[in-house]
Structures are given as structure tokens and as C-alpha cells.
C-alpha atoms as a PDB file:
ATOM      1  CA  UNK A   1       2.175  -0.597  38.918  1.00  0.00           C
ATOM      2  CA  UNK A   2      -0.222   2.514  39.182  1.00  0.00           C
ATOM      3  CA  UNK A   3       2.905   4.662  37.973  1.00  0.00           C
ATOM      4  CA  UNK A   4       3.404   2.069  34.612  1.00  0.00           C
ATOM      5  CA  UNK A   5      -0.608   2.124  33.838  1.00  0.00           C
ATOM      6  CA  UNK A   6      -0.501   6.427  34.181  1.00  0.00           C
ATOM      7  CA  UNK A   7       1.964   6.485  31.137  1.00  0.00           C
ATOM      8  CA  UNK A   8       0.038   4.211  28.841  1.00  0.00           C
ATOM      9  CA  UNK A   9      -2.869   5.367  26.448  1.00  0.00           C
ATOM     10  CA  UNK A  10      -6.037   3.643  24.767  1.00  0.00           C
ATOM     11  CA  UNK A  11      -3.808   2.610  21.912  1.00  0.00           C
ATOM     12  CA  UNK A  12      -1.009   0.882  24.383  1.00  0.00           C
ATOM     13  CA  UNK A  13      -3.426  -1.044  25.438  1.00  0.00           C
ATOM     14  CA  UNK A  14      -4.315  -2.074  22.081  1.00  0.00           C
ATOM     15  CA  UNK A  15      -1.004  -2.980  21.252  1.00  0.00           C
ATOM     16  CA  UNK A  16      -0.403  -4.934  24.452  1.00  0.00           C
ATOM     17  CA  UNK A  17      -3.645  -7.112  23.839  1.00  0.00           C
ATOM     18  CA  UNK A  18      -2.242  -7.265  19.811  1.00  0.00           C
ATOM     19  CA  UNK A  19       1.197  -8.793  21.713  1.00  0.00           C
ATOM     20  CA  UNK A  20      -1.249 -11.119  24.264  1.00  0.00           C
ATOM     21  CA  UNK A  21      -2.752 -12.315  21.234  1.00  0.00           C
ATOM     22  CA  UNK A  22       1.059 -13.692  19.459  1.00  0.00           C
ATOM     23  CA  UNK A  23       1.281 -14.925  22.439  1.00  0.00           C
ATOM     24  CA  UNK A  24      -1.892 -17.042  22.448  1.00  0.00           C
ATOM     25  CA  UNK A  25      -0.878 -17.859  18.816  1.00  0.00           C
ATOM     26  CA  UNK A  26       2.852 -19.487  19.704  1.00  0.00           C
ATOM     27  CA  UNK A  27       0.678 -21.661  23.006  1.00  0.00           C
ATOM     28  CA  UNK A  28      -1.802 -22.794  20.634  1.00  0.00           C
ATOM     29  CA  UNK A  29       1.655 -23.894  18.100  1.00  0.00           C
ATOM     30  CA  UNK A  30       2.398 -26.039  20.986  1.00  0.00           C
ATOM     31  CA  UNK A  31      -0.541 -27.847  21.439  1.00  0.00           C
ATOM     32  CA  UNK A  32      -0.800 -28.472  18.032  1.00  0.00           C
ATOM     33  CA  UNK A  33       2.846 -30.250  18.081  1.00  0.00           C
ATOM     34  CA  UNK A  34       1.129 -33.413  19.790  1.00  0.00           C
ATOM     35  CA  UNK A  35      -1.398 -33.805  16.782  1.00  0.00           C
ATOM     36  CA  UNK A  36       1.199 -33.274  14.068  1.00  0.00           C
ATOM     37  CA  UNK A  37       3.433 -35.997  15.431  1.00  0.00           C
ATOM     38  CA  UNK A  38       1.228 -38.127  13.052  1.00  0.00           C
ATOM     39  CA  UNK A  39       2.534 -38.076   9.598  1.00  0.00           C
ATOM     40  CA  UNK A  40       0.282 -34.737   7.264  1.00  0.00           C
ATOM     41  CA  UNK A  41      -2.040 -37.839   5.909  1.00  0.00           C
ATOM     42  CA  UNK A  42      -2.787 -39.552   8.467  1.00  0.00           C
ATOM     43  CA  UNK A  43      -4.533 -37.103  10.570  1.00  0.00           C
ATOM     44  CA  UNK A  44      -1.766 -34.119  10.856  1.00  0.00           C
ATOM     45  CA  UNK A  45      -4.244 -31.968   8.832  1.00  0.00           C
ATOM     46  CA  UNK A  46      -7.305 -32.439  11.504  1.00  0.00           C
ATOM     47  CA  UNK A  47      -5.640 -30.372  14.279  1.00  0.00           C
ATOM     48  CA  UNK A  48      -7.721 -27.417  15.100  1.00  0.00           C
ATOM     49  CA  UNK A  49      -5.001 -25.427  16.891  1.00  0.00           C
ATOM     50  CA  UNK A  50      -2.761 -24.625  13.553  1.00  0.00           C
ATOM     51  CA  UNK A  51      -5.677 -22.416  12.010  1.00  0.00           C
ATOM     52  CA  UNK A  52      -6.722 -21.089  15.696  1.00  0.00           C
ATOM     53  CA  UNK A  53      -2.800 -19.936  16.089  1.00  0.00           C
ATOM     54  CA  UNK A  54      -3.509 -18.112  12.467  1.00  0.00           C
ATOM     55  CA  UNK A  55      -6.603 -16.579  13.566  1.00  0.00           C
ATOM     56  CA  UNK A  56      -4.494 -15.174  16.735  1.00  0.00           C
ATOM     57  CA  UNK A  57      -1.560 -13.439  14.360  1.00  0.00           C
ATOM     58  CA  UNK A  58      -4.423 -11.935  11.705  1.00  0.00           C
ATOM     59  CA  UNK A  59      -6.201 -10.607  14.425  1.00  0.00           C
ATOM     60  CA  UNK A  60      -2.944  -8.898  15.968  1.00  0.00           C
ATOM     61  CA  UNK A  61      -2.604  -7.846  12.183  1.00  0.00           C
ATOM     62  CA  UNK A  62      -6.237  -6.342  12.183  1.00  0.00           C
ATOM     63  CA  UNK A  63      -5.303  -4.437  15.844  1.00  0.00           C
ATOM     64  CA  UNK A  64      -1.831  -3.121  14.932  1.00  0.00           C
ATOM     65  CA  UNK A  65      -4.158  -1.319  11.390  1.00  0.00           C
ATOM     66  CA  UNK A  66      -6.093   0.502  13.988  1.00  0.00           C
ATOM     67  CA  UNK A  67      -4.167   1.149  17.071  1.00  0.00           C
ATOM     68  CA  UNK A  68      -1.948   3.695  15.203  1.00  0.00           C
ATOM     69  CA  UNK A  69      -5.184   5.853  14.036  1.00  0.00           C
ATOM     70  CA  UNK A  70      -6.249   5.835  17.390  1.00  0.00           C
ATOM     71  CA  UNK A  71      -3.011   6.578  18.954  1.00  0.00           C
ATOM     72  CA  UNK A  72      -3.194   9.605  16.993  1.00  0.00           C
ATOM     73  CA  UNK A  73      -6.727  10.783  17.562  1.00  0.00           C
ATOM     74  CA  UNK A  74      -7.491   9.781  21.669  1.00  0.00           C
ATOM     75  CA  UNK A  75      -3.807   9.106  23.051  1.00  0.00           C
ATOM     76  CA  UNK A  76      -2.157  12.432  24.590  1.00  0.00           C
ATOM     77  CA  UNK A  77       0.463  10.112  26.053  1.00  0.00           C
ATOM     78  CA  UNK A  78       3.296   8.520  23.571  1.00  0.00           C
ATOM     79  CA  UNK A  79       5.914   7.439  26.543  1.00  0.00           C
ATOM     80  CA  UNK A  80       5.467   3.425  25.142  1.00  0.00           C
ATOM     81  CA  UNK A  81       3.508   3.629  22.343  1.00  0.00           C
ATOM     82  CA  UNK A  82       6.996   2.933  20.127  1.00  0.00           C
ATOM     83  CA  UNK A  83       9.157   0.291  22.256  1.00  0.00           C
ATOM     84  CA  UNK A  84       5.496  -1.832  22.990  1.00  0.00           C
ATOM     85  CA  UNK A  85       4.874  -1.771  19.527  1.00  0.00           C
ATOM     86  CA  UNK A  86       8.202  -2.860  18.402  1.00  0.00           C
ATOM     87  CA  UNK A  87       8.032  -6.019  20.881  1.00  0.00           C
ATOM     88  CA  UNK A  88       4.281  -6.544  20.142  1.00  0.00           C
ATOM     89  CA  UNK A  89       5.092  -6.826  16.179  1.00  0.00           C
ATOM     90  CA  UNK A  90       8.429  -9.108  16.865  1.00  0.00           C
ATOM     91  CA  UNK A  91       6.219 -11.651  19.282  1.00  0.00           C
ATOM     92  CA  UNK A  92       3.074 -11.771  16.751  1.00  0.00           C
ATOM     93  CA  UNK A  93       4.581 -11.115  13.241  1.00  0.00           C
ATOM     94  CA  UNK A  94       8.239 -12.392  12.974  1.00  0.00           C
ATOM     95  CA  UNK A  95       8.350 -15.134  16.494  1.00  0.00           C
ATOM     96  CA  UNK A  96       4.904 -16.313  16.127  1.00  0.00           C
ATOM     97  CA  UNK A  97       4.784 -17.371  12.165  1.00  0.00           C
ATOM     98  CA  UNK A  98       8.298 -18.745  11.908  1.00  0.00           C
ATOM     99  CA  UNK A  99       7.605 -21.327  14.517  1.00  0.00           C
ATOM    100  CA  UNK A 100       4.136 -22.280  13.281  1.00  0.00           C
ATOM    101  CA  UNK A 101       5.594 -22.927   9.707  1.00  0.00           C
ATOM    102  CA  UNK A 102       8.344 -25.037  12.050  1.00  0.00           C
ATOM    103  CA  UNK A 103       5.567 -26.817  13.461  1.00  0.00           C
ATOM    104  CA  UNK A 104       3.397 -27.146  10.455  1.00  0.00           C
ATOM    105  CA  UNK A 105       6.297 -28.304   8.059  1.00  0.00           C
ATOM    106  CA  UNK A 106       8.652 -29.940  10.529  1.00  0.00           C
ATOM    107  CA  UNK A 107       7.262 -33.440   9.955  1.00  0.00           C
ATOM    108  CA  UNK A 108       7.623 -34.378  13.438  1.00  0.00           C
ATOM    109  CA  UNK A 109       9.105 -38.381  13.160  1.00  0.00           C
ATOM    110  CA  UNK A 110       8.888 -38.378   9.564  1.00  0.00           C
ATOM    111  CA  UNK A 111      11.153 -35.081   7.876  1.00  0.00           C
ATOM    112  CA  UNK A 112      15.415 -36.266   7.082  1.00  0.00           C
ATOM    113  CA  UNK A 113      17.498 -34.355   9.372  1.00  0.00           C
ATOM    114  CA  UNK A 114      18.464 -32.509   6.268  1.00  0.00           C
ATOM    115  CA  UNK A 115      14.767 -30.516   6.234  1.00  0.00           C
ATOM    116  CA  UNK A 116      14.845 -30.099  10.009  1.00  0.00           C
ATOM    117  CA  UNK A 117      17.903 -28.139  10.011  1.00  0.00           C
ATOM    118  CA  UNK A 118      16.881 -26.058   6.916  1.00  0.00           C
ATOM    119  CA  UNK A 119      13.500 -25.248   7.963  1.00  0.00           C
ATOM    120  CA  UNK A 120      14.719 -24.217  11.748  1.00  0.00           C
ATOM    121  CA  UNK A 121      17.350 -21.757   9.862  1.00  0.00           C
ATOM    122  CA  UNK A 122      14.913 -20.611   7.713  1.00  0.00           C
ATOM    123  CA  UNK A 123      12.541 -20.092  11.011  1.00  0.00           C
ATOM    124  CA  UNK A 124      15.719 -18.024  12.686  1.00  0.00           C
ATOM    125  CA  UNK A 125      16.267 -15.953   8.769  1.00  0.00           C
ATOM    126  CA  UNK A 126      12.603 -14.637   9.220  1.00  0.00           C
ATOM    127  CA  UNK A 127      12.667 -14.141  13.432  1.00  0.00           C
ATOM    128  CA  UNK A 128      16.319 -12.121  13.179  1.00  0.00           C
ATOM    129  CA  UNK A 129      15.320 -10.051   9.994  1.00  0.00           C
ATOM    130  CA  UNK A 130      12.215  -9.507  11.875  1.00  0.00           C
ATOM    131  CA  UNK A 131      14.154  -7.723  14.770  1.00  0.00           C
ATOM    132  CA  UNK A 132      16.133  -5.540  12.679  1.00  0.00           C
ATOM    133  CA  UNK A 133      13.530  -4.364  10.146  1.00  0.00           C
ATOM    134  CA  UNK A 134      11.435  -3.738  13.794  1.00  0.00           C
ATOM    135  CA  UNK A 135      14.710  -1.715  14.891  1.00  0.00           C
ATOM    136  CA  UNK A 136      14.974   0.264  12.012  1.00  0.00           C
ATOM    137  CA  UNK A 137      11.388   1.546  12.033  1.00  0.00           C
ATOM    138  CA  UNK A 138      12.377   3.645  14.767  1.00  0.00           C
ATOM    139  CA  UNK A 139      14.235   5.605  12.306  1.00  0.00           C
ATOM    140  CA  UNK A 140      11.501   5.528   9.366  1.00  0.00           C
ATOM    141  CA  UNK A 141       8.805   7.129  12.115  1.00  0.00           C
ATOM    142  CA  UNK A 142      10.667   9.807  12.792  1.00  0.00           C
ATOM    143  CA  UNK A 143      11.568  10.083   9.112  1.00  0.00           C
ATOM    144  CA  UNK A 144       8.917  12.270   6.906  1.00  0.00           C
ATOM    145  CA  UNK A 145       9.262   9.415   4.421  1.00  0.00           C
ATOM    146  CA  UNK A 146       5.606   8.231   2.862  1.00  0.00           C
ATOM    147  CA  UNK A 147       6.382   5.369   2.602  1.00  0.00           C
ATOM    148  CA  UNK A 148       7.849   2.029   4.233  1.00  0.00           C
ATOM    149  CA  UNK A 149      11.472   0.752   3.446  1.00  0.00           C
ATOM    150  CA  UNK A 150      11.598  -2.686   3.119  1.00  0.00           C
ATOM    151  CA  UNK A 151       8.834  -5.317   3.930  1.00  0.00           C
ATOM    152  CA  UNK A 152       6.503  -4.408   7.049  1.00  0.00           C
ATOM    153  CA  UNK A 153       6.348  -7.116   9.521  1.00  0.00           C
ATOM    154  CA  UNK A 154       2.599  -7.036   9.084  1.00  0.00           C
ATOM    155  CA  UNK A 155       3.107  -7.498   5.353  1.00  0.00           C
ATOM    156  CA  UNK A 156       5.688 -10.319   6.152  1.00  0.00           C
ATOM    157  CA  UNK A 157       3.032 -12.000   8.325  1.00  0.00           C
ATOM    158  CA  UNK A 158       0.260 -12.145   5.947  1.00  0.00           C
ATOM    159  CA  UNK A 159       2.678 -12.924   3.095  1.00  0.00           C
ATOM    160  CA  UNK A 160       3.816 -16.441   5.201  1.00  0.00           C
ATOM    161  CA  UNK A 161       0.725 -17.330   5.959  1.00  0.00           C
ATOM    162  CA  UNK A 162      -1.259 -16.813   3.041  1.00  0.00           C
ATOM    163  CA  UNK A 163       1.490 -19.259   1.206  1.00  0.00           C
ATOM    164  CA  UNK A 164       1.059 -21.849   4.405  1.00  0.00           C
ATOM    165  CA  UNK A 165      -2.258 -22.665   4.167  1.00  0.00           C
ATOM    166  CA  UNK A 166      -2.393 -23.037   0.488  1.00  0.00           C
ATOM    167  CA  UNK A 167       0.618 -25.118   0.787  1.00  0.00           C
ATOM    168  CA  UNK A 168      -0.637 -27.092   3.819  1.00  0.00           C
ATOM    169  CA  UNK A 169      -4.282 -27.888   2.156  1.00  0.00           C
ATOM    170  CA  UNK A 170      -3.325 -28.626  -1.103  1.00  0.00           C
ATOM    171  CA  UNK A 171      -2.876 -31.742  -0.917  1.00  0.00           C
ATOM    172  CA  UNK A 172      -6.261 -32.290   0.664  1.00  0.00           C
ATOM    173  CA  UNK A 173      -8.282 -30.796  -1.811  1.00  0.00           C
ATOM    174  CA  UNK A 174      -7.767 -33.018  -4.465  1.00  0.00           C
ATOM    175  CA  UNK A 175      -6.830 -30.357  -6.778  1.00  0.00           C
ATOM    176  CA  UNK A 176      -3.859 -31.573  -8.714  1.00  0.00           C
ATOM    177  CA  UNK A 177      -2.708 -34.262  -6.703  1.00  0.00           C
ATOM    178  CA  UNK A 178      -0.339 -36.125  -9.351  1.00  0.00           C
ATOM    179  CA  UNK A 179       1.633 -32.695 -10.378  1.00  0.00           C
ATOM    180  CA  UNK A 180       2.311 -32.911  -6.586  1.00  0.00           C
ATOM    181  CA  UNK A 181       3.202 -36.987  -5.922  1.00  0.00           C
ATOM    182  CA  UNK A 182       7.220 -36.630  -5.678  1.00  0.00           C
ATOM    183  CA  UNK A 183       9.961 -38.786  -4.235  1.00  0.00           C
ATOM    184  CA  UNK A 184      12.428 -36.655  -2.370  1.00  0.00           C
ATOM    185  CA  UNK A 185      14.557 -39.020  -0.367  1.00  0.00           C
ATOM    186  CA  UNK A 186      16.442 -35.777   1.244  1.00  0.00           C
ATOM    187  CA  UNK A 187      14.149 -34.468   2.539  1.00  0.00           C
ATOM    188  CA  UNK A 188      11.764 -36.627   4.028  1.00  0.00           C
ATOM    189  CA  UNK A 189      12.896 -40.422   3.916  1.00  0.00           C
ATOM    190  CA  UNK A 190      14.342 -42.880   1.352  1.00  0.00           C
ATOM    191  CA  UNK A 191      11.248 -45.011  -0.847  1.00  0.00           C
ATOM    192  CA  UNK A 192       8.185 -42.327   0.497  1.00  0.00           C
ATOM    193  CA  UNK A 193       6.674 -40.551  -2.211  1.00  0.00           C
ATOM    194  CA  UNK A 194       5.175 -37.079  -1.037  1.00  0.00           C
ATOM    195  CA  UNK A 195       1.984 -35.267  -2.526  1.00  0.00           C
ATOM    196  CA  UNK A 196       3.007 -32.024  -1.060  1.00  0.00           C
ATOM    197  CA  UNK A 197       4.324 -28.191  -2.315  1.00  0.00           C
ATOM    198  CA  UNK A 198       6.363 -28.031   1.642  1.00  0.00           C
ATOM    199  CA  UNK A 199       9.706 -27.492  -0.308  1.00  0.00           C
ATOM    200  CA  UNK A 200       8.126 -24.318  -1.263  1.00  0.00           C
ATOM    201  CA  UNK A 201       8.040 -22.741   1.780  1.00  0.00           C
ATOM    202  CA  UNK A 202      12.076 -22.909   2.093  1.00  0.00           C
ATOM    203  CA  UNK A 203      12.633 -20.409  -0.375  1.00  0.00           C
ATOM    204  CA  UNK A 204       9.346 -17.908   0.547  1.00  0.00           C
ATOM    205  CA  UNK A 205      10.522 -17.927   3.978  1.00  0.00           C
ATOM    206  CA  UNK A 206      14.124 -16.405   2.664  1.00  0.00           C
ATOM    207  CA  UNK A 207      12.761 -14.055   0.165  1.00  0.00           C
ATOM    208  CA  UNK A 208       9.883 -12.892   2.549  1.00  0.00           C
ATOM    209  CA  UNK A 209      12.559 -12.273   5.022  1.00  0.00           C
ATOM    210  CA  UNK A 210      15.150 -10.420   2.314  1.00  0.00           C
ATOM    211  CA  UNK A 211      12.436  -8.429   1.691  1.00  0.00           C
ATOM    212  CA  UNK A 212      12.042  -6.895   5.711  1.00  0.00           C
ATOM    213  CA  UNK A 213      15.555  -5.921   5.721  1.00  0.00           C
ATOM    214  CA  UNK A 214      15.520  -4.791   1.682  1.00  0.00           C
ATOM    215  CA  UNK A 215      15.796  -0.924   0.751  1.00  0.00           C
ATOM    216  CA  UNK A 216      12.661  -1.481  -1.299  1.00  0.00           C
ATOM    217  CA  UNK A 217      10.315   1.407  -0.855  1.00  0.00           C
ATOM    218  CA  UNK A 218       6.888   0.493  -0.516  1.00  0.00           C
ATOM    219  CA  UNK A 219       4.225   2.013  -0.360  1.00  0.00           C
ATOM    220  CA  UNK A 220       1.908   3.024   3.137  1.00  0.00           C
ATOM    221  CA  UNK A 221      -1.621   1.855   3.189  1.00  0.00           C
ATOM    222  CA  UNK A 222      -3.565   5.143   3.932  1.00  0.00           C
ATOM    223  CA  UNK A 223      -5.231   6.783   1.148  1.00  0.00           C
ATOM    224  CA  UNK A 224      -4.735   4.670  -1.714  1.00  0.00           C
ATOM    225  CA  UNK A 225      -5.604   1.692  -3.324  1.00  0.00           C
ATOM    226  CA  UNK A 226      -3.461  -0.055  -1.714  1.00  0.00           C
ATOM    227  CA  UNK A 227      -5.309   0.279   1.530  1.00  0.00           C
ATOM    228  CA  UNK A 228      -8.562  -1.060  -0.045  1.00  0.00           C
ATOM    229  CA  UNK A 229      -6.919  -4.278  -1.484  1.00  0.00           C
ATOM    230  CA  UNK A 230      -5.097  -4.931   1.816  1.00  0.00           C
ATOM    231  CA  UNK A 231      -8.383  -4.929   3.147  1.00  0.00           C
ATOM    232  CA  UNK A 232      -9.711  -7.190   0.708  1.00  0.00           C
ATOM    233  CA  UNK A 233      -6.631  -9.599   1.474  1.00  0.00           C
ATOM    234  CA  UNK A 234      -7.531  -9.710   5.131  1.00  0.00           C
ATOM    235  CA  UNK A 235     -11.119 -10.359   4.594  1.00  0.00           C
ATOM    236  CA  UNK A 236      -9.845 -13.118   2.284  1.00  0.00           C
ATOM    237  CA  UNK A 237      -7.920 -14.619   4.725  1.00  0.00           C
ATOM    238  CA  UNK A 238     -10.090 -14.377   7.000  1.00  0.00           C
ATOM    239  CA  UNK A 239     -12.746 -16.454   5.797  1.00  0.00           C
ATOM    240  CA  UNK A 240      -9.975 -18.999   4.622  1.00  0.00           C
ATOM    241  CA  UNK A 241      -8.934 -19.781   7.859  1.00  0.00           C
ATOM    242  CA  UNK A 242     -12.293 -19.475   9.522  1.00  0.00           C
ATOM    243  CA  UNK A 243     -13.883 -21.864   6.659  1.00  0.00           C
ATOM    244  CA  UNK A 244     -10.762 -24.782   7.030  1.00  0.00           C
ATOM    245  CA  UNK A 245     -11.495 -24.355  11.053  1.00  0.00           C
ATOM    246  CA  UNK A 246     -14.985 -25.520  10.297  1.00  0.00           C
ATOM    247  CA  UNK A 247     -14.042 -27.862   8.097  1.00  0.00           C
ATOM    248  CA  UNK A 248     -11.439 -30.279   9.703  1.00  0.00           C
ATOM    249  CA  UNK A 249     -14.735 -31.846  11.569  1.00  0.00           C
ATOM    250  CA  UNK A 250     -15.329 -33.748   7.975  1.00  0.00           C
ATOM    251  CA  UNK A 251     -12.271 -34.704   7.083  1.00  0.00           C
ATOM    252  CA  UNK A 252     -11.364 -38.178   5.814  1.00  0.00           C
ATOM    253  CA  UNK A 253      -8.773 -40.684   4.327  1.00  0.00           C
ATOM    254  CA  UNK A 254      -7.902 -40.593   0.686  1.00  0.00           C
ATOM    255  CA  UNK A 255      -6.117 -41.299  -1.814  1.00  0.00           C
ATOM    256  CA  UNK A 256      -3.968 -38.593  -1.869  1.00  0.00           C
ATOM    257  CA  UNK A 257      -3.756 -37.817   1.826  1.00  0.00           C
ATOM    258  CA  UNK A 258      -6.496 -36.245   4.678  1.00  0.00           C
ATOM    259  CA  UNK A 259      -9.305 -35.163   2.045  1.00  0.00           C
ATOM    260  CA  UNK A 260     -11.743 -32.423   3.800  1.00  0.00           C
ATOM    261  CA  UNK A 261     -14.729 -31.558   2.343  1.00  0.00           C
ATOM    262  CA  UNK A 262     -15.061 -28.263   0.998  1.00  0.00           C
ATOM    263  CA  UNK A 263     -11.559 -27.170   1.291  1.00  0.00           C
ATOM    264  CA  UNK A 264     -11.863 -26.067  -2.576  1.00  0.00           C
ATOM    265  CA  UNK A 265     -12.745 -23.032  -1.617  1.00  0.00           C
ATOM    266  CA  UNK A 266     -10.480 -22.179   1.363  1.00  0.00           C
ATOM    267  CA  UNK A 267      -7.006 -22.963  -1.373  1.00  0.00           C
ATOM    268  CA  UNK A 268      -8.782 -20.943  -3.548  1.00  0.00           C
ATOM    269  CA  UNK A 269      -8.902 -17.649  -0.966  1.00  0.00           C
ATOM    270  CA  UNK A 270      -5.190 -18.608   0.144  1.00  0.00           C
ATOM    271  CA  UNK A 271      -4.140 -18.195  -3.424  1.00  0.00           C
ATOM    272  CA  UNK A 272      -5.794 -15.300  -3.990  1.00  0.00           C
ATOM    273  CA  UNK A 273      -4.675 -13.497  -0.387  1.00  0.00           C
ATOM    274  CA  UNK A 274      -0.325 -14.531  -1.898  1.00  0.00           C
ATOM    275  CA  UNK A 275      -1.397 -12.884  -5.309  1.00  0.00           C
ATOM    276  CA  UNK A 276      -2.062  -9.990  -3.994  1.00  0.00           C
ATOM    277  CA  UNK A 277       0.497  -9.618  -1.242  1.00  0.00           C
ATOM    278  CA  UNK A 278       2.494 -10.376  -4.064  1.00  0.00           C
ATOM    279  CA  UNK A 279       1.204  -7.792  -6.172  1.00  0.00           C
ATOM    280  CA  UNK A 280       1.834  -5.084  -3.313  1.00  0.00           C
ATOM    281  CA  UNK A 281       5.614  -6.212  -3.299  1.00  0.00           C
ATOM    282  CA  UNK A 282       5.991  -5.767  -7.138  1.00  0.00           C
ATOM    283  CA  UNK A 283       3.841  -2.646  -7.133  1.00  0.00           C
ATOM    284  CA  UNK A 284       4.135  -0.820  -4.485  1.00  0.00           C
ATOM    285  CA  UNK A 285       6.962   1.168  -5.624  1.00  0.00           C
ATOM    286  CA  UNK A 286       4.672   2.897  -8.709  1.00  0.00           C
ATOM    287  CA  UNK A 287       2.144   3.761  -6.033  1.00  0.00           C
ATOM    288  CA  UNK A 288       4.771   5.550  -4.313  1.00  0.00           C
ATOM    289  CA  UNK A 289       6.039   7.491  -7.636  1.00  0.00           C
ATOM    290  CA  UNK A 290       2.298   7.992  -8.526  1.00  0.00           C
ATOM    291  CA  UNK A 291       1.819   9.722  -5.185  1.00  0.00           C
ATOM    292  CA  UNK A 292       4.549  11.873  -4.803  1.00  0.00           C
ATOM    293  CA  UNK A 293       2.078  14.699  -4.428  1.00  0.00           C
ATOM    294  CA  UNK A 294       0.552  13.534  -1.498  1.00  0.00           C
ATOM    295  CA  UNK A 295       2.113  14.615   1.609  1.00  0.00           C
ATOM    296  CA  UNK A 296       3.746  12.510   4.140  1.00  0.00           C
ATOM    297  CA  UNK A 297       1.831  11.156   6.987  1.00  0.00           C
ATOM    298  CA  UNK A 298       3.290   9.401   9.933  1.00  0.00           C
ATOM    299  CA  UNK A 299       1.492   6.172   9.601  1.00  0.00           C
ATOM    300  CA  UNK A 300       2.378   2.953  12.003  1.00  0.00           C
ATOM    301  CA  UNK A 301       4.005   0.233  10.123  1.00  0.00           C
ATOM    302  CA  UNK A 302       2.450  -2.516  12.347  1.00  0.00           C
END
């Protein structure tokens, strides 16, 4: 045990903390599974332990921005830095999200068969292209690229669960609710009509997970804009998740499903948070070609 602590540095631990903390998020996914049995509007919406499994993977997000930085500044020693990283990022940013969308969307009781099955492939799509955009980042660091190939895990992360929550709290917010009142015997039960966006999250999970294993270049966060807007997106989120948290105390029954007070504001910061991870995907290739000047820098992806 003395011999294993020896070859780690400040930023392994760091990472190993950022892996303890996916691992906090996927326990607090299972408790939540006994409050989602009942059906999203009556009650589903009320469970603290979905937004406390989000605050878990953001702030493994928020460690794996500053563990690479420090690797490089205070750690002499690099003999795990790479493989506990790797495992760290699978656990919190690939294992971690998939099932809480599972859990979130599943419908325990209420979802067809049909949506089961597509949402748990959709939930193995995002873990396996998870591992292999992980597995090819060994490559990229020891590349002198300046930028990432494909979708970071990080990236993928905040991308699923900025579209989650706005997805998940919609309905709540009384914002729309008969654009979203929908009969869709398929997926969730004959004669039920269903003021929710979930079918959404089918085809985000697929694309977010195309993306991770995509040769889209894209660009790395230090020294740009980029990194200042990221920043914005996590403070964003953030507060989303923190205000919902403190909101679920107030919620009640209405019309158009669990109505909590105040939730305005937190769909309004999810929707910004997917615009902008949005706008990195679509963009980040002109940063890239407008910094071709810059040299490369060996930046951690996680």
C-alpha cells in the first residue's frame, strides 16, 4: 500500500477523489430509483437525489479542469496520472450520466417495453463510445495536436445533462405546457396523454455519443474564448441544479404535472448551458483554424 501511495502525485489524488465523486453520483441514482417509481407527476420530480447525483458529475467536471494544470506544475511523478484518469472520466462522465438519464427517463411502472429497451441501448451507445473515445486519448496526449478529436467526455457530460434537466423540468414550469400534451401509446401506455419533451433525449443521447467517437476536431479550452464560455456554462449549470435542489421543497400538484415554484429560472439556465455546448460543437472547428498560430500545448481532455 505504502509502495502504490509513493507513485501517486497531488493531481492523482485529485483525479481519484474526481472518480469517488461518479461514484457517489451512480449511489445517489439508486436511491433516487425508489422515488421515481411514482409516475414524473405525481411526485417523481420531488426526489432530491437526481440533482445531488448531477452536482456529483459537475463537480468531477470542475476537478478533472484543474487536476491537469496542477499535474503539470506540482506533480514530478506521472506513473498513473493517465490510466486513473482514463477510469476516473469513464465512471463519472460516460457510466454515471447514462444511467441517471436511465433512471430519470425510464418511467419505472409506467414506460411500454418499447422505451425501456431503447433508452437502456441508448444508455450502453453513450457508456461504450465513452470507453473508446477514453482509449483513444491515449494517443491524442502523446500527439502534439491542439486540439481534441472528437467529443471530450467532459463535453459529453455537460452536453447530457444540460438537455436532462431542461427536459425533466419542463413540464413543471408551466412554460408551454399544451405544445408538450401528446399521446404516444408506444412509448408509454395506450389512452395516457404525456406533457413531456423525454422522446428527446433518445436522439441527443446518440448524437452526443457519435460525436465522442467522431473525427471532429475541436477545439482545447486553454487560451481562448472558448475557455471563458465553458466557464460561463459551468457556472450556469451550476446554479441550475443548485436552484431546482432548493426548490423541490415547494413543489405542488397541477395541472400539467408536479409544478415547483420558481423553476422558471432553473429551465431557463439549462437552456442556455445546451446552447452553448452546442455552440462549442458547431464552432469549435473555426477556433481551431483561427488559432493555428498558437502552439500546441498538452492539455488534459478530462
Amino acid at each position: 500500500m505504502k509502495t502504490t501511495y509513493r507513485m501517486m502525485g497531488i493531481a492523482d489524488f485529485i483525479t481519484l477523489f474526481n472518480g469517488l465523486l461518479g461514484t457517489a453520483a451512480i449511489l445517489f441514482i439508486i436511491l433516487a430509483v425508489e422515488d421515481l417509481h411514482q409516475p414524473y407527476y405525481q411526485g417523481g420530480l420531488k426526489t432530491h437525489y437526481i440533482w445531488l447525483a448531477m452536482l456529483c458529475i459537475l463537480a468531477s467536471v470542475i476537478g478533472d479542469i484543474i487536476d491537469g494544470p496542477i499535474a503539470r506544475k506540482y506533480s514530478k511523478r506521472k506513473l498513473l496520472g493517465g490510466s486513473l484518469d482514463i477510469m476516473s472520466d469513464c465512471l463519472s462522465f460516460c457510466v454515471a450520466p447514462a444511467l441517471l438519464i436511465f433512471v430519470m427517463f425510464g418511467r419505472w411502472g409506467e414506460a411500454s417495453p418499447f422505451w425501456t429497451v431503447s433508452l437502456a441501448i441508448a444508455s450502453c451507445w453513450i457508456i461504450a463510445t465513452g470507453m473508446l473515445r477514453l482509449a483513444r486519448f491515449q494517443y491524442e496526449q502523446a500527439s502534439d495536436l491542439n486540439y481534441f478529436v472528437g467529443l471530450s467526455s467532459p463535453a459529453n457530460a455537460l452536453l447530457l445533462l444540460s438537455f436532462a434537466g431542461l427536459i425533466w423540468i419542463q413540464p413543471s414550469t408551466g412554460l408551454g405546457p399544451e405544445l408538450t400534451t401528446w399521446d404516444c401509446s408506444i412509448c408509454f401506455g395506450k389512452g395516457t396523454a404525456k406533457p413531456y419533451f423525454d422522446f428527446l433525449i433518445l436522439p441527443i443521447m446518440f448524437i452526443s455519443g457519435g460525436l465522442m467517437i467522431s473525427d471532429r476536431p475541436l477545439s482545447k479550452l486553454k487560451g481562448s474564448i472558448v475557455m471563458k464560455l465553458s466557464m460561463l456554462q459551468l457556472v450556469l449549470i451550476l446554479v441550475a441544479i443548485t436552484h431546482t435542489l432548493m426548490h423541490t421543497m415547494d413543489s405542488k400538484q397541477g395541472k400539467y404535472g408536479t409544478e415547483v415554484a420558481g423553476l422558471e429560472l432553473s429551465f431557463f439556465l439549462f437552456v442556455v448551458s445546451a446552447i452553448l455546448v452546442l455552440a462549442y460543437i458547431i464552432v469549435g472547428e473555426r477556433v481551431i483554424e483561427s488559432n493555428d498560430s498558437v502552439e500546441p500545448t498538452s492539455i488534459s481532455e478530462e
